[in-house]
PDB file of N, CA and C in Angstrom:
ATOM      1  N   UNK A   1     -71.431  67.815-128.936  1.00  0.00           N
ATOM      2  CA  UNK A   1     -72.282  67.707-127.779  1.00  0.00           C
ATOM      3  C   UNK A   1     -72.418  69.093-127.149  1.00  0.00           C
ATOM      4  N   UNK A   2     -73.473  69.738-126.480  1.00  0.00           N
ATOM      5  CA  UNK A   2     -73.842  71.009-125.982  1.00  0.00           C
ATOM      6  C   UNK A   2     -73.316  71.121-124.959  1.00  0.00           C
ATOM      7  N   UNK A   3     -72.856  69.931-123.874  1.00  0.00           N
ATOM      8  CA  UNK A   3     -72.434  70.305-122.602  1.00  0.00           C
ATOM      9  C   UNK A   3     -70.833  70.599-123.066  1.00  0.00           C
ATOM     10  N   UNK A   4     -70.350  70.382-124.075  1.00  0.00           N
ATOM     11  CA  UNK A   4     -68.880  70.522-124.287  1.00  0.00           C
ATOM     12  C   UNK A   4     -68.723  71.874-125.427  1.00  0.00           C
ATOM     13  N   UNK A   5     -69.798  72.320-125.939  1.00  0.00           N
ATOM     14  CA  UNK A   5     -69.639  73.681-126.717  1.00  0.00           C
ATOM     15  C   UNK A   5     -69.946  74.341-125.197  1.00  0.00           C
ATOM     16  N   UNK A   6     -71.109  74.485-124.670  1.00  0.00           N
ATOM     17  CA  UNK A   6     -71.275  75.467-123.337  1.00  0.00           C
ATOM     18  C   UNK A   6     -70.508  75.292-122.519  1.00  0.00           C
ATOM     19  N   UNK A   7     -70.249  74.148-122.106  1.00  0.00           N
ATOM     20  CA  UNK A   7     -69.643  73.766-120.855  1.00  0.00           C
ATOM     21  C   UNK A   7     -68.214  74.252-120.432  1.00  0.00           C
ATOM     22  N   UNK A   8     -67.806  74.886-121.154  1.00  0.00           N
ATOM     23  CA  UNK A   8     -65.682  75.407-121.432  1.00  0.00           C
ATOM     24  C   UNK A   8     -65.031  74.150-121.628  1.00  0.00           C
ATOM     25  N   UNK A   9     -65.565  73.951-122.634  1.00  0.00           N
ATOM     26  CA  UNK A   9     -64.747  72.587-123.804  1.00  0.00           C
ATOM     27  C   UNK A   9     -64.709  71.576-122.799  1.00  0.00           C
ATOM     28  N   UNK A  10     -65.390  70.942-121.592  1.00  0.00           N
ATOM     29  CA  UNK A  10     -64.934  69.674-121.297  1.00  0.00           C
ATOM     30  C   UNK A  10     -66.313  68.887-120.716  1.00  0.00           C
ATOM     31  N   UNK A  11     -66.612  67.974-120.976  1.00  0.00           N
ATOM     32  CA  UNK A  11     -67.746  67.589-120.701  1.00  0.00           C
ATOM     33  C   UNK A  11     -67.717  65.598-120.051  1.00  0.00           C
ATOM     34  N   UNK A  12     -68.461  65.132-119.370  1.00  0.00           N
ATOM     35  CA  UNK A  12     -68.136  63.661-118.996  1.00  0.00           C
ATOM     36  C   UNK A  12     -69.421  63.434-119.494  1.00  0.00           C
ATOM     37  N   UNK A  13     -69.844  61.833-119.702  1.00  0.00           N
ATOM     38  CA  UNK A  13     -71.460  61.326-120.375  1.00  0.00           C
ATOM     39  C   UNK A  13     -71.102  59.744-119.376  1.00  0.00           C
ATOM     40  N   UNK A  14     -72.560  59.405-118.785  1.00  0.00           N
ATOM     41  CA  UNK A  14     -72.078  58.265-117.889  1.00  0.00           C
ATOM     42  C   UNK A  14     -73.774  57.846-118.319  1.00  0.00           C
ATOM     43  N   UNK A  15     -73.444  56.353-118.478  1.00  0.00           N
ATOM     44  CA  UNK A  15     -75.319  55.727-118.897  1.00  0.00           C
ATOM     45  C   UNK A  15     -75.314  54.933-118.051  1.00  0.00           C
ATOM     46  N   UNK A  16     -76.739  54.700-117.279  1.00  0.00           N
ATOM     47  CA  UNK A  16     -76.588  53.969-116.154  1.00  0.00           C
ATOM     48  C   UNK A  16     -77.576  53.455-116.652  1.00  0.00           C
ATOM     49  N   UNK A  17     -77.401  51.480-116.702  1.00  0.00           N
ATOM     50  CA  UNK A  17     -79.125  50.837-116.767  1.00  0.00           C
ATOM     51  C   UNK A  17     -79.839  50.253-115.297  1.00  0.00           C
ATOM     52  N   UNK A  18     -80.799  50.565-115.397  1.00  0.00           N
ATOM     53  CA  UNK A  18     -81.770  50.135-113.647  1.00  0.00           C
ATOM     54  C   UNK A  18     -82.910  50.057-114.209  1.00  0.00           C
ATOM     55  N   UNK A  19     -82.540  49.325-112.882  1.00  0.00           N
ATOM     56  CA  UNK A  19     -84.328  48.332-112.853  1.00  0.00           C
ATOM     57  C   UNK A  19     -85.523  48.601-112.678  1.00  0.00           C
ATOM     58  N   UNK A  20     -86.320  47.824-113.032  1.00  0.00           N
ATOM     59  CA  UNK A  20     -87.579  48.572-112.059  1.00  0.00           C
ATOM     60  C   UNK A  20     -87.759  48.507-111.151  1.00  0.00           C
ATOM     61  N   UNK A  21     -88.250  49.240-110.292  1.00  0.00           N
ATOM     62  CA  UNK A  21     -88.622  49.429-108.959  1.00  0.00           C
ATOM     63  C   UNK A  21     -89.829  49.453-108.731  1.00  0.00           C
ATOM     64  N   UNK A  22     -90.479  49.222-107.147  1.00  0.00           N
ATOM     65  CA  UNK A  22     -91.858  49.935-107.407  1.00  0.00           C
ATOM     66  C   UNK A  22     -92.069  51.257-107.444  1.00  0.00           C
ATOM     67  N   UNK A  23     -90.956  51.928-107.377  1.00  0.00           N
ATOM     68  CA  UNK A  23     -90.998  53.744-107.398  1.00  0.00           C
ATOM     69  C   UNK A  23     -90.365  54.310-108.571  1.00  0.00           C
ATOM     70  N   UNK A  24     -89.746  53.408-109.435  1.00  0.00           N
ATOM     71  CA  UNK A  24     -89.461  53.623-110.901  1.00  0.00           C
ATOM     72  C   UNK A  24     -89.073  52.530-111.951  1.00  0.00           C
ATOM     73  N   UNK A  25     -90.108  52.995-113.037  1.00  0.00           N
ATOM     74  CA  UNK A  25     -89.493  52.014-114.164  1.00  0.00           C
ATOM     75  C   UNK A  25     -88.728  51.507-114.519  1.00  0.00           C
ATOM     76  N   UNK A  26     -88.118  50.498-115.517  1.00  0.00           N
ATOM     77  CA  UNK A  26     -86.601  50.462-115.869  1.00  0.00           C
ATOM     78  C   UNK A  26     -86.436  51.728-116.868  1.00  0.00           C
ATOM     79  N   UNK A  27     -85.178  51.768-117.214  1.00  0.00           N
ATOM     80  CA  UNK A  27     -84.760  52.543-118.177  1.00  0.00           C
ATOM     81  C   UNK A  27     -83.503  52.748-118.303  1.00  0.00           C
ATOM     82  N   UNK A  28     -82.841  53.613-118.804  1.00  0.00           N
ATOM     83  CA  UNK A  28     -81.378  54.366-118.644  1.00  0.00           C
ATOM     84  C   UNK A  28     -81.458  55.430-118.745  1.00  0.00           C
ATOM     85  N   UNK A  29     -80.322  55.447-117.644  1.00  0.00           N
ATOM     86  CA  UNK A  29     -80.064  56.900-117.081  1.00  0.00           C
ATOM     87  C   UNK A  29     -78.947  57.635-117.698  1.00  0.00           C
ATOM     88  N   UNK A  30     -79.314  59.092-118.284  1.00  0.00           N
ATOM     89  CA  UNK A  30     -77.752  59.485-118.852  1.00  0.00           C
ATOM     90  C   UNK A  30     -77.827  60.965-118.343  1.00  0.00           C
ATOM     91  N   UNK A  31     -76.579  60.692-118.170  1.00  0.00           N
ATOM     92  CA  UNK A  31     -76.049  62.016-117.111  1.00  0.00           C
ATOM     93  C   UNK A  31     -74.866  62.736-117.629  1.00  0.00           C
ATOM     94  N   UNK A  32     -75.020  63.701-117.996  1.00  0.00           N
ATOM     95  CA  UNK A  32     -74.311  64.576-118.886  1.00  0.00           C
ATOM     96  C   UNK A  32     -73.654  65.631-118.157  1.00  0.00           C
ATOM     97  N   UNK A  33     -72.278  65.774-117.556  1.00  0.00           N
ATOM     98  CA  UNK A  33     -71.788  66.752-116.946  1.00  0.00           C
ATOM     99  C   UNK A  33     -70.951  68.336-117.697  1.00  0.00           C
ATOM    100  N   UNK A  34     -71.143  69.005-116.988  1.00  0.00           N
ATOM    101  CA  UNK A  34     -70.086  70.229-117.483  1.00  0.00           C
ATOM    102  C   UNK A  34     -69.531  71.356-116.613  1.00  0.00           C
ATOM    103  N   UNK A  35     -68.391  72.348-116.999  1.00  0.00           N
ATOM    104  CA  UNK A  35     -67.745  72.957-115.910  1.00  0.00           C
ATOM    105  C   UNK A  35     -68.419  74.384-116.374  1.00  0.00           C
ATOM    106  N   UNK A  36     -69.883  74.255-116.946  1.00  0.00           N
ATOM    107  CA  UNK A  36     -70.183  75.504-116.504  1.00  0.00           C
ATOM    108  C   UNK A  36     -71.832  75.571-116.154  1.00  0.00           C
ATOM    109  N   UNK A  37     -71.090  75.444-114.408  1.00  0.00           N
ATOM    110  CA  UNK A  37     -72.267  75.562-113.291  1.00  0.00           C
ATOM    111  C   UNK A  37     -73.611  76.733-113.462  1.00  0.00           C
ATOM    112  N   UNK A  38     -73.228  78.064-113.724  1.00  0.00           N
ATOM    113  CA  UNK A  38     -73.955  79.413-113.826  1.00  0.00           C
ATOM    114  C   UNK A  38     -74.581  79.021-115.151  1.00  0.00           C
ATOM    115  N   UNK A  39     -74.455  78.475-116.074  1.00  0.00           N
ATOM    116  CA  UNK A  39     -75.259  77.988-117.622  1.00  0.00           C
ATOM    117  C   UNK A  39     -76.468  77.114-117.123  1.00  0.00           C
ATOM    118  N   UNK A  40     -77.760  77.255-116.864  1.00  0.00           N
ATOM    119  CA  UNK A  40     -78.673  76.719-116.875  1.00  0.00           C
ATOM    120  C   UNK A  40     -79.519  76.084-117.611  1.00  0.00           C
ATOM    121  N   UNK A  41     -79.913  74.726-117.644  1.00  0.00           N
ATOM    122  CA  UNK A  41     -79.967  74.376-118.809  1.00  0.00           C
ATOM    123  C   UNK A  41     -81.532  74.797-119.399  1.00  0.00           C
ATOM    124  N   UNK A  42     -81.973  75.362-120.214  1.00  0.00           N
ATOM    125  CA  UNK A  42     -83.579  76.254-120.768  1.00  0.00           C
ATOM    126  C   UNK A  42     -84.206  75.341-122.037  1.00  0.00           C
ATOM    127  N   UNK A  43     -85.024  75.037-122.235  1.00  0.00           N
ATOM    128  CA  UNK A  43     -85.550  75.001-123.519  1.00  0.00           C
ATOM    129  C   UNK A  43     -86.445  76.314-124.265  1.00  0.00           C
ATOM    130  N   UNK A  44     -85.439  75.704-124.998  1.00  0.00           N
ATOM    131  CA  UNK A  44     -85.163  77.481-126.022  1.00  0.00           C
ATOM    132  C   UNK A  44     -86.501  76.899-127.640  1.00  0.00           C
ATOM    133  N   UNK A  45     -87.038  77.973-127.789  1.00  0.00           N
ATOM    134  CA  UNK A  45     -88.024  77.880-128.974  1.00  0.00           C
ATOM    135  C   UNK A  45     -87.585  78.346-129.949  1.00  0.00           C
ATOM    136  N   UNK A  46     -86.175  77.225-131.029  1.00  0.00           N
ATOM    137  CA  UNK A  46     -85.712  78.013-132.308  1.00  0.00           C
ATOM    138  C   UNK A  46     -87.135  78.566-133.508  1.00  0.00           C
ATOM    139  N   UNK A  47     -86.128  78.864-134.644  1.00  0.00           N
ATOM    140  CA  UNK A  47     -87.208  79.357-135.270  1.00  0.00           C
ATOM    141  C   UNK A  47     -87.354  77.946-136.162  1.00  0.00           C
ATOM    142  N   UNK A  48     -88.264  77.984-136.699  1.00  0.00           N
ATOM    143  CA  UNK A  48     -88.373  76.889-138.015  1.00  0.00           C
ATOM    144  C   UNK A  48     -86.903  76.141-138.063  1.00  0.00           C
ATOM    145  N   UNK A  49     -86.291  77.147-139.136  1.00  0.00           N
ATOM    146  CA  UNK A  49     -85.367  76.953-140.601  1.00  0.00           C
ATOM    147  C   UNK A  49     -84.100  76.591-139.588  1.00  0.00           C
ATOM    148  N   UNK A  50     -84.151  77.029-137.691  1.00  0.00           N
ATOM    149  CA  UNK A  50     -83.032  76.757-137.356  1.00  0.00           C
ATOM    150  C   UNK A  50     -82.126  75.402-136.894  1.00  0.00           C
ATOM    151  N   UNK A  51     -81.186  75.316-137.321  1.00  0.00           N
ATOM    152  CA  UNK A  51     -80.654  73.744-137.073  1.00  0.00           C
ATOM    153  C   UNK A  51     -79.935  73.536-135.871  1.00  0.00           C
ATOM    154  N   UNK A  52     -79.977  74.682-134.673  1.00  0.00           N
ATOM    155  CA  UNK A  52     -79.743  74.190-133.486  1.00  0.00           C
ATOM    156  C   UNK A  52     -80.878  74.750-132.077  1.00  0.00           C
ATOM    157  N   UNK A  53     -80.756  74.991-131.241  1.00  0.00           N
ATOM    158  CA  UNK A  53     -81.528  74.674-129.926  1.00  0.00           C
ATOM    159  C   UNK A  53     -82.745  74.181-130.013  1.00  0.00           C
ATOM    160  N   UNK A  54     -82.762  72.461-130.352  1.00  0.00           N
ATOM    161  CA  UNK A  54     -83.713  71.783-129.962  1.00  0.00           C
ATOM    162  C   UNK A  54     -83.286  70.736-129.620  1.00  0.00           C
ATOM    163  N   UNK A  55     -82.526  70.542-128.545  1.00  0.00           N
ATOM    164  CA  UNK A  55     -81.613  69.479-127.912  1.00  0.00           C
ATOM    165  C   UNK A  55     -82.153  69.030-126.314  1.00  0.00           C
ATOM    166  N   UNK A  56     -82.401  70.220-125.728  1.00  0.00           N
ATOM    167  CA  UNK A  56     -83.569  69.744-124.066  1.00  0.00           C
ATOM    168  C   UNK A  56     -85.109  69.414-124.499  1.00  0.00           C
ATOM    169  N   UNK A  57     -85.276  70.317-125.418  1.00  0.00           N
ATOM    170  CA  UNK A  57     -86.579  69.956-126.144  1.00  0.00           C
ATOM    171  C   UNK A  57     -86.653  67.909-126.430  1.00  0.00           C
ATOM    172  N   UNK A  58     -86.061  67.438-127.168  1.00  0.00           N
ATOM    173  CA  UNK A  58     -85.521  66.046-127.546  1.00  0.00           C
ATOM    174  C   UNK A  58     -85.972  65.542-126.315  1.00  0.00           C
ATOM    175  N   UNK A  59     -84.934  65.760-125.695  1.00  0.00           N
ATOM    176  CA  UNK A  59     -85.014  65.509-123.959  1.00  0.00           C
ATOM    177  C   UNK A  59     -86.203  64.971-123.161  1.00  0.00           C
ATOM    178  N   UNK A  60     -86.691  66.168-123.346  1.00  0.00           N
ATOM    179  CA  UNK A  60     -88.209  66.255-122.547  1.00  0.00           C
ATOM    180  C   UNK A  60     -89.052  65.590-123.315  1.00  0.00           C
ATOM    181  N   UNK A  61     -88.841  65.370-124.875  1.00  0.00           N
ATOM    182  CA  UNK A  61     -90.447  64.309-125.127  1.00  0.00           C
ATOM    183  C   UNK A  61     -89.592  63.051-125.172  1.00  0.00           C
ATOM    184  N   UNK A  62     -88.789  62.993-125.387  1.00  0.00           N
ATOM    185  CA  UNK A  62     -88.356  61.292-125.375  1.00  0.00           C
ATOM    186  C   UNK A  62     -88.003  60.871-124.125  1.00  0.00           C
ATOM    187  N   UNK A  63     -87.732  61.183-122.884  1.00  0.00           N
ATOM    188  CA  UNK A  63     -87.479  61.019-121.525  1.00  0.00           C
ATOM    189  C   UNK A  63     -88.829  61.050-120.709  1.00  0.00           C
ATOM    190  N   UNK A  64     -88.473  59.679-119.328  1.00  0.00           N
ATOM    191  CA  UNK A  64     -89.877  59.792-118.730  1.00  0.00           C
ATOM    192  C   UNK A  64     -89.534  61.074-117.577  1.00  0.00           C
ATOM    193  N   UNK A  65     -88.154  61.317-117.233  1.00  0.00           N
ATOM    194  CA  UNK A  65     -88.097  62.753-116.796  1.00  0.00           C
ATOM    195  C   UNK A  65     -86.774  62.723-116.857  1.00  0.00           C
ATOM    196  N   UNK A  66     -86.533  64.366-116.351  1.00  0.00           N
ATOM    197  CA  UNK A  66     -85.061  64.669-116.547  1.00  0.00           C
ATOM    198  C   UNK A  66     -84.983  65.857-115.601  1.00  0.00           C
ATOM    199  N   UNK A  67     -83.656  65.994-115.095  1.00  0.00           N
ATOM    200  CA  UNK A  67     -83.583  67.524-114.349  1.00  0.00           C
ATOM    201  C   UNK A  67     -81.650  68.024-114.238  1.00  0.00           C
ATOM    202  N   UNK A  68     -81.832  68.585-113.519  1.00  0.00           N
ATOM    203  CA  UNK A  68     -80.298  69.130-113.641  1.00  0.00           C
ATOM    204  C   UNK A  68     -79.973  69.440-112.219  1.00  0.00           C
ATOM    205  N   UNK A  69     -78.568  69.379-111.131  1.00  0.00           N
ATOM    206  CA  UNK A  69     -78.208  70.000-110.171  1.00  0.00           C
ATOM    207  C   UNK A  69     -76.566  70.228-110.325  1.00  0.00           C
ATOM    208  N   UNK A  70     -75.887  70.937-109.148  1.00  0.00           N
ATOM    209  CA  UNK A  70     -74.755  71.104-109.517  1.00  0.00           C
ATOM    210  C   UNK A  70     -74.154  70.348-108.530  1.00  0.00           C
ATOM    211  N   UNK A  71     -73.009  69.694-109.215  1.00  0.00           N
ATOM    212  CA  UNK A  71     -71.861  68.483-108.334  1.00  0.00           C
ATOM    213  C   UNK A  71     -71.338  69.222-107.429  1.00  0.00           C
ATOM    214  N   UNK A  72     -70.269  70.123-107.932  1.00  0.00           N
ATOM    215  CA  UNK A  72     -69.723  71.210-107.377  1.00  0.00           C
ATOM    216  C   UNK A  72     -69.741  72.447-107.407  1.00  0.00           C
ATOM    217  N   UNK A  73     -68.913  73.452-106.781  1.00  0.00           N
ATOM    218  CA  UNK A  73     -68.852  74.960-107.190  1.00  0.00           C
ATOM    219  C   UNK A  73     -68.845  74.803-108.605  1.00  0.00           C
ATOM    220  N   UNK A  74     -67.563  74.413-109.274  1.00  0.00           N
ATOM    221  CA  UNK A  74     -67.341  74.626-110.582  1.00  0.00           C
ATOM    222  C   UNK A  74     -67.697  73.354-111.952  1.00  0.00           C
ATOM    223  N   UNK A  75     -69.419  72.500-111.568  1.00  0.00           N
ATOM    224  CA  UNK A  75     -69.617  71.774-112.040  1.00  0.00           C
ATOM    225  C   UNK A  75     -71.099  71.252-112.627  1.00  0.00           C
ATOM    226  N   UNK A  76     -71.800  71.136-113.270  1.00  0.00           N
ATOM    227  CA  UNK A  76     -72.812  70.491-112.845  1.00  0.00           C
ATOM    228  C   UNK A  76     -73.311  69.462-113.586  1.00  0.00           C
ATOM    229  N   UNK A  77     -74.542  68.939-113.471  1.00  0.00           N
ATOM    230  CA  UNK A  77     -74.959  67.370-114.133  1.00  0.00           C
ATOM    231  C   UNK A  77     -76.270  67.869-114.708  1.00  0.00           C
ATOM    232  N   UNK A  78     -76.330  67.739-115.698  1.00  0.00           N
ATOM    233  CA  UNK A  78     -78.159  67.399-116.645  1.00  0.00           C
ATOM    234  C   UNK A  78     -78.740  65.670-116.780  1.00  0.00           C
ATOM    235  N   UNK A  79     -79.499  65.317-116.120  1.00  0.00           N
ATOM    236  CA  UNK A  79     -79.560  63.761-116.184  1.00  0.00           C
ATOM    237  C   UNK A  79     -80.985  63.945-116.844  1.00  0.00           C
ATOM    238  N   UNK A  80     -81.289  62.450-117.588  1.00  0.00           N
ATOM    239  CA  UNK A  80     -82.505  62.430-117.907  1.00  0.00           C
ATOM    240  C   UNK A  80     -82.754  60.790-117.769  1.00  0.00           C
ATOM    241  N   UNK A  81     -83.846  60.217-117.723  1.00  0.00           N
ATOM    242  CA  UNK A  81     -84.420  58.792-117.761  1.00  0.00           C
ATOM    243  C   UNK A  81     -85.292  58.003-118.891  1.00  0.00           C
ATOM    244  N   UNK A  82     -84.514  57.693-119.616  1.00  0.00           N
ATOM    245  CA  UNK A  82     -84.847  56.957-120.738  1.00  0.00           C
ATOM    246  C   UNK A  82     -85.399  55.745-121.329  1.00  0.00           C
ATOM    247  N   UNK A  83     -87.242  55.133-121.134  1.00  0.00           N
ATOM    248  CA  UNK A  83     -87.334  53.753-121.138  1.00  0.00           C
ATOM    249  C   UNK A  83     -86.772  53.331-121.975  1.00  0.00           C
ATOM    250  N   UNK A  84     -87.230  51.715-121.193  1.00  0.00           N
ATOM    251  CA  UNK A  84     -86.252  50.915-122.369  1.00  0.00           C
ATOM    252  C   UNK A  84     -87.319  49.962-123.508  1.00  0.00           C
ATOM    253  N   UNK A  85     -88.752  50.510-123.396  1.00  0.00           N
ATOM    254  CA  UNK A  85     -89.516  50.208-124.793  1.00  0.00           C
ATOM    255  C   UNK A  85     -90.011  51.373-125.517  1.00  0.00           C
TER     256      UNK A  85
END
């Protein structure tokens, strides 16, 4: 997992399912934490042949959105919202 190679080896993953609302769809929510706050999370443009940074990329077309803030000084969360058809 990327938040636990970047993150200084420790990372939490929490899936939340909700409902619809009239201000949001259903879906699940997954929220991906790590202890390194100053690492921002980018979508990076590998080359072709490369077999890693296309992981926020994923993100962003399969999610109806996603964003990132920090918990604490030494923490932060990448969440994204995932329907459920």
């Amino acid at each position: 997992m990327n938040a636990e190679k970047h993150g200084n080896g420790l990372a939490g993953l929490e899936l939340v399912l909700g409902q619809e609302t009239a201000y949001s769809p259903a879906g699940i929510r997954v929220l991906v934490s790590d202890f390194a706050p100053d690492v921002e999370p980018r979508i990076e443009s590998p080359g072709a042949l490369s077999e890693r940074g296309r992981g926020l990329e994923l993100v962003v077309a399969l999610s109806l959105r996603w964003g990132w803030h920090r918990l604490r000084v030494d923490q932060k969360q990448v969440w994204c919202k995932l329907p459920l058809e």
